[in-house]
C-alpha atoms as a PDB file:
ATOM      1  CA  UNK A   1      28.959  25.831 113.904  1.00  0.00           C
ATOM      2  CA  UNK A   2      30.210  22.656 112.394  1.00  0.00           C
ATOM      3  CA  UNK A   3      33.614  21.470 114.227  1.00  0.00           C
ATOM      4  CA  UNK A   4      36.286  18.767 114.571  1.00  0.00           C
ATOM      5  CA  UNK A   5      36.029  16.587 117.921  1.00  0.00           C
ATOM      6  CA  UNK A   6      38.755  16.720 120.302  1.00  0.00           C
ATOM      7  CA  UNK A   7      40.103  13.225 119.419  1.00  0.00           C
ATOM      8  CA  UNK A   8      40.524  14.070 115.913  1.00  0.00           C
ATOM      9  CA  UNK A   9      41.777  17.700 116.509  1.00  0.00           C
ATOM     10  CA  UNK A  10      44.633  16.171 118.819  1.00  0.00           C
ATOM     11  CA  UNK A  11      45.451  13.643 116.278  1.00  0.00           C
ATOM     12  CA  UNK A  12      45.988  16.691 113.560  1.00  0.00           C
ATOM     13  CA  UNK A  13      48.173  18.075 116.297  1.00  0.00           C
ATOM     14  CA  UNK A  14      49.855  14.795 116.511  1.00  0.00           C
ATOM     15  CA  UNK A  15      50.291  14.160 112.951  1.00  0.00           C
ATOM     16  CA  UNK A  16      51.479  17.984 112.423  1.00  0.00           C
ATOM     17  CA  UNK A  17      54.048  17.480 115.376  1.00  0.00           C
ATOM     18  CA  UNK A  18      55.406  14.025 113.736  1.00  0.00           C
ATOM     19  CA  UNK A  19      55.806  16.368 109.976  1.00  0.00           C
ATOM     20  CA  UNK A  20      57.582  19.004 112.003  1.00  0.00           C
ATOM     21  CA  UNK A  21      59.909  16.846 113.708  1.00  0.00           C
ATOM     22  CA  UNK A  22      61.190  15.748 110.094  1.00  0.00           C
ATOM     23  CA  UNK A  23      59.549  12.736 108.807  1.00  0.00           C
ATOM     24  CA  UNK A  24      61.288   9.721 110.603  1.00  0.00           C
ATOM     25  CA  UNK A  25      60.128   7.837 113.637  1.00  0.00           C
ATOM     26  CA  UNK A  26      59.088   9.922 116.403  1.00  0.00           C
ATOM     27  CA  UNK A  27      59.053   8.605 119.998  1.00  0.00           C
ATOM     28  CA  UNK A  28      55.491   8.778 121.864  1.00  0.00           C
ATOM     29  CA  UNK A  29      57.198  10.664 124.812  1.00  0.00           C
ATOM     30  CA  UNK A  30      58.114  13.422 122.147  1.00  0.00           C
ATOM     31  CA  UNK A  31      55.246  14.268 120.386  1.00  0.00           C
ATOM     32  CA  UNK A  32      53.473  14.337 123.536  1.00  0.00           C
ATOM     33  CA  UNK A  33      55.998  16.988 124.702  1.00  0.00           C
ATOM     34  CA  UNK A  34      55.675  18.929 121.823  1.00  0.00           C
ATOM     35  CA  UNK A  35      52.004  18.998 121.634  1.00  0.00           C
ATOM     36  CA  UNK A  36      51.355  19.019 125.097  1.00  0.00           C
ATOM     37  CA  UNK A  37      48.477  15.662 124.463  1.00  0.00           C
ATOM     38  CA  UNK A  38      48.844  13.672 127.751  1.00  0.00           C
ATOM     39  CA  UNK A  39      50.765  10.541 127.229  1.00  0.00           C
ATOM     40  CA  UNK A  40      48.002   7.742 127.668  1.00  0.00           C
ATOM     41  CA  UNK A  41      45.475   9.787 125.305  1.00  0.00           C
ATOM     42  CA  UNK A  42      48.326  10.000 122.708  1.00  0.00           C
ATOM     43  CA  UNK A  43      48.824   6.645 122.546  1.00  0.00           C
ATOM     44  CA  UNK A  44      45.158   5.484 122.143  1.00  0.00           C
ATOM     45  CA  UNK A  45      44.977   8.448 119.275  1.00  0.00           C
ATOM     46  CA  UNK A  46      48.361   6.395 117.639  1.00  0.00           C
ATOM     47  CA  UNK A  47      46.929   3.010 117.885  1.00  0.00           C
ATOM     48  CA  UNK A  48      43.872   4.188 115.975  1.00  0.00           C
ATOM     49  CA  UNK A  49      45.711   6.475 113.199  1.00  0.00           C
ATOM     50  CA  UNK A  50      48.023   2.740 112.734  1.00  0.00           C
ATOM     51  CA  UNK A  51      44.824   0.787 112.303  1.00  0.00           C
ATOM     52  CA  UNK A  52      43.466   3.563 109.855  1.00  0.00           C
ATOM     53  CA  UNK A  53      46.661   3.362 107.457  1.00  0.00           C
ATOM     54  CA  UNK A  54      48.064   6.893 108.516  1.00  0.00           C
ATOM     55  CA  UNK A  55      50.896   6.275 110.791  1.00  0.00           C
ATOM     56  CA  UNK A  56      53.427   3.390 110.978  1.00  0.00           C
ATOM     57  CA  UNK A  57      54.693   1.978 114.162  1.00  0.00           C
ATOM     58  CA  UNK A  58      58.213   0.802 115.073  1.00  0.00           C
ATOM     59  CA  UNK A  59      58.985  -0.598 118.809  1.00  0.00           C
ATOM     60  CA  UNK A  60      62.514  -0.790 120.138  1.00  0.00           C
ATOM     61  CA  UNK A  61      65.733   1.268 119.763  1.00  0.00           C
ATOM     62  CA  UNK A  62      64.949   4.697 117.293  1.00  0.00           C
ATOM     63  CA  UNK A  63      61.466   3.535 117.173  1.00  0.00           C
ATOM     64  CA  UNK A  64      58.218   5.299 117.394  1.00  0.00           C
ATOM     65  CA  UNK A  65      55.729   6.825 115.150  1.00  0.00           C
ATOM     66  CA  UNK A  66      55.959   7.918 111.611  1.00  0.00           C
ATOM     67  CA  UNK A  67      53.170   9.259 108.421  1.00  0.00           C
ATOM     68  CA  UNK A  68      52.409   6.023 106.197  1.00  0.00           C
ATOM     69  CA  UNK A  69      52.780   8.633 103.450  1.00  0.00           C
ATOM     70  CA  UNK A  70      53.875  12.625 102.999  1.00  0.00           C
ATOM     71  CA  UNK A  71      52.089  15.237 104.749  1.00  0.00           C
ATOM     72  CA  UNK A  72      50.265  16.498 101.870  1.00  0.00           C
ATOM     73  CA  UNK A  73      49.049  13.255 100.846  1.00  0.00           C
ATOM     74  CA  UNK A  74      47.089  13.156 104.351  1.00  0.00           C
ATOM     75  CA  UNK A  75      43.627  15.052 104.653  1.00  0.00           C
ATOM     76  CA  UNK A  76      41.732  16.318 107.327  1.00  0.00           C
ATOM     77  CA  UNK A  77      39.133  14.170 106.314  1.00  0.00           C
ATOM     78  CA  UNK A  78      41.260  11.345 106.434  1.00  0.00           C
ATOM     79  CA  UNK A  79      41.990  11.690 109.741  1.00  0.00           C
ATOM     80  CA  UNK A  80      38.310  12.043 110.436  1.00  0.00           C
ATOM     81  CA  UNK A  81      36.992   9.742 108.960  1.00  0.00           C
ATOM     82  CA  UNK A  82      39.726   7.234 110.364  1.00  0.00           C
ATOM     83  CA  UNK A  83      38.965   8.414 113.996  1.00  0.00           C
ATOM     84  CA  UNK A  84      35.204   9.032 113.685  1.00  0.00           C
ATOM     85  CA  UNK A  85      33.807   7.261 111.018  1.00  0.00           C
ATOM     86  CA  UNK A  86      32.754   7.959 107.521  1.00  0.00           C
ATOM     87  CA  UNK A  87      29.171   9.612 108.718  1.00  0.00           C
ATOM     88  CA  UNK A  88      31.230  11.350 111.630  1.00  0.00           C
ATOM     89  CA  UNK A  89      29.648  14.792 109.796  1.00  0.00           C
ATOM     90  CA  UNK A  90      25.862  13.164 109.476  1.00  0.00           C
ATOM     91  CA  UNK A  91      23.643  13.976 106.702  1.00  0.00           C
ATOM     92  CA  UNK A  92      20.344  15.840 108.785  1.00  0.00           C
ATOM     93  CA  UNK A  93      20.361  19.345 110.266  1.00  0.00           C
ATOM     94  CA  UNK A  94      17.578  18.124 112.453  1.00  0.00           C
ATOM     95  CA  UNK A  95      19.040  14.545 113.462  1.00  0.00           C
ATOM     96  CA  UNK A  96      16.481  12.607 111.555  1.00  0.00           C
ATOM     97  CA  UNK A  97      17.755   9.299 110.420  1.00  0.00           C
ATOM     98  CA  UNK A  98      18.476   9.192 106.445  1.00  0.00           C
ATOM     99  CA  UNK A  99      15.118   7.345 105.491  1.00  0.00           C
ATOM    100  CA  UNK A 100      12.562  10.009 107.452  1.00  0.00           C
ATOM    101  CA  UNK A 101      14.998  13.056 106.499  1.00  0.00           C
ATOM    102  CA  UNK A 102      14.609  12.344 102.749  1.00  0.00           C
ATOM    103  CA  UNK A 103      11.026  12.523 102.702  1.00  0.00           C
ATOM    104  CA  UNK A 104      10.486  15.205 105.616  1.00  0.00           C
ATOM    105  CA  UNK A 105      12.975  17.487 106.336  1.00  0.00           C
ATOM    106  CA  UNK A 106      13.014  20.929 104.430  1.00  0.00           C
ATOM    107  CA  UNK A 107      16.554  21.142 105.030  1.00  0.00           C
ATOM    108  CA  UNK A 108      17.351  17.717 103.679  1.00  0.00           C
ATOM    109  CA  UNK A 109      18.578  19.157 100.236  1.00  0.00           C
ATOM    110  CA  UNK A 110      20.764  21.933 101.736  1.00  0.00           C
ATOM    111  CA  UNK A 111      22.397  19.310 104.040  1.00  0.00           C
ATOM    112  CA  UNK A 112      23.538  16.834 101.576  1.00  0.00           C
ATOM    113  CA  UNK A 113      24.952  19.363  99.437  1.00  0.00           C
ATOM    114  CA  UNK A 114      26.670  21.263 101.788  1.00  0.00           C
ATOM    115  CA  UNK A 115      27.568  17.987 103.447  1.00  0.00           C
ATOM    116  CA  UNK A 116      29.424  17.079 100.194  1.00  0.00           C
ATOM    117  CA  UNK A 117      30.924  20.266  99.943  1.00  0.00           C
ATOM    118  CA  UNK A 118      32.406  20.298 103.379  1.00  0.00           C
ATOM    119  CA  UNK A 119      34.126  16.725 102.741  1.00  0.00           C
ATOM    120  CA  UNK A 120      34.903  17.891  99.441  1.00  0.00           C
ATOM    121  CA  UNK A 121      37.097  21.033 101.377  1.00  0.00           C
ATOM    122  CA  UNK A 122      38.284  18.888 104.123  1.00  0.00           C
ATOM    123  CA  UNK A 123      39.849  16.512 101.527  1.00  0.00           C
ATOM    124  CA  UNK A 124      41.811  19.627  99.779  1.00  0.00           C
ATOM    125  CA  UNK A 125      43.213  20.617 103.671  1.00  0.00           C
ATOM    126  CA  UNK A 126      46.439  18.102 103.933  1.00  0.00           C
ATOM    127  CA  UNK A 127      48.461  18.145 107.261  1.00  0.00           C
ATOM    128  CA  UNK A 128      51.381  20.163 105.795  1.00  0.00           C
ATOM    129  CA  UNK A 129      48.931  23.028 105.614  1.00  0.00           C
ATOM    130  CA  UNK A 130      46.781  22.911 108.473  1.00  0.00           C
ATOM    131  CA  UNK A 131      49.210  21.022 111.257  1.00  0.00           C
ATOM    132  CA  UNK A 132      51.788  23.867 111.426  1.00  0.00           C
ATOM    133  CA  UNK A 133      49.466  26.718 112.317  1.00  0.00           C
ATOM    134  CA  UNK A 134      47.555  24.377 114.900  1.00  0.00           C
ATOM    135  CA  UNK A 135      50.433  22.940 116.779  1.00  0.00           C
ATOM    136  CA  UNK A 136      52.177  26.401 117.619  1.00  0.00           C
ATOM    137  CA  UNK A 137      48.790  26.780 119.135  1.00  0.00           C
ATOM    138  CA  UNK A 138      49.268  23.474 120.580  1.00  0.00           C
ATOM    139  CA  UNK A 139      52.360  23.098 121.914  1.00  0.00           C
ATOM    140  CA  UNK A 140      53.292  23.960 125.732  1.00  0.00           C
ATOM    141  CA  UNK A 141      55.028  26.869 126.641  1.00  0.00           C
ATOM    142  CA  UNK A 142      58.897  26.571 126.281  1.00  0.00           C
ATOM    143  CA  UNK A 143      60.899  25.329 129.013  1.00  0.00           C
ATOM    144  CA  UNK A 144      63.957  27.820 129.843  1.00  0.00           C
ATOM    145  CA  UNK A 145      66.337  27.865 132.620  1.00  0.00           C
ATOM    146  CA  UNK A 146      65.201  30.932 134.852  1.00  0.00           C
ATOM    147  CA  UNK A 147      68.880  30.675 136.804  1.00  0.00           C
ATOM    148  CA  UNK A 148      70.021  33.878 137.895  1.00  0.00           C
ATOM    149  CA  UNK A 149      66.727  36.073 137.061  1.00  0.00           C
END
C-alpha cells in the first residue's frame, strides 16, 4: 500500500498544528508540544517547508513559524513534493528505471496512470482538511493536574 514517509507525515502534523493554533507565528517549542514531534526533528522539518515556499520564519520576540499562504491553498502534494521530491511517488511498480520500464514492464501503463491520478487526489487534499483529523491523532495526551486524586 502506497504511503506518506514519516518526514512528510510529521510536517502535515506540523502544518495542521500551525492552522489550528490560528494562523500567526507559532513558536517551535509549541507546535512541538502540540504535536508531540521532538524538538530537533521539528526544526529540520521547518527549515525545509521555509526553503520549499510553505512556511515563513520570524526570529525574535512573537516570532516563529507561520503558512506562506491559507490552509486550503496548501496540498498534500505540496508538502511532498517539497520534502521528498517531485518523483518521491516513482513511476515503476517493479523499480525499473523510466527508460527499461517503458519498453518492459507490463505494468508500466497502469503505473503512470494511476501515478497521475494519485497526484492528481493528493493535490485536491489541502491541510485544512486533512491536518485536523491527523493531529488529534498526533498530539500527546493532555497534561492535567492529578492533585488530590
Amino acid at each position: 500500500m502506497l504511503g506518506l514517509s514519516s518526514l512528510t507525515r510529521n510536517a502535515i502534523v506540523a502544518l495542521g498544528s500551525m492552522h489550528a493554533l490560528g494562523g500567526g507565528y507559532v513558536p517551535g517549542p509549541r507546535i512541538a508540544e502540540s504535536t508531540g514531534i521532538p524538538q530537533p526533528y521539528l526544526s529540520k522539518i521547518m527549515l525545509r517547508l521555509a526553503r520549499a515556499g510553505l512556511v515563513q520564519s520570524k526570529r525574535g520576540f512573537r516570532g516563529g513559524f507561520r503558512l506562506a499562504r491559507p490552509a486550503g491553498q496548501i496540498s498534500v502534494l505540496d508538502v511532498a513534493d517539497a520534502l521528498e521530491g517531485p518523483a518521491w511517488l516513482g513511476s515503476c511498480l517493479l523499480g525499473l528505471d523510466e527508460k527499461d520500464c517503458a519498453l518492459i514492464c507490463p505494468a508500466h501503463g497502469f503505473c503512470i496512470e494511476e501515478g497521475r491520478r494519485i497526484r492528481e487526489h493528493m493535490s485536491r487534499l489541502t491541510l485544512d482538511r486533512v491536518a485536523l483529523p491527523l493531529l488529534s491523532r498526533a498530539a500527546p495526551p493532555a497534561r492535567g493536574d492529578h492533585a488530590g486524586t
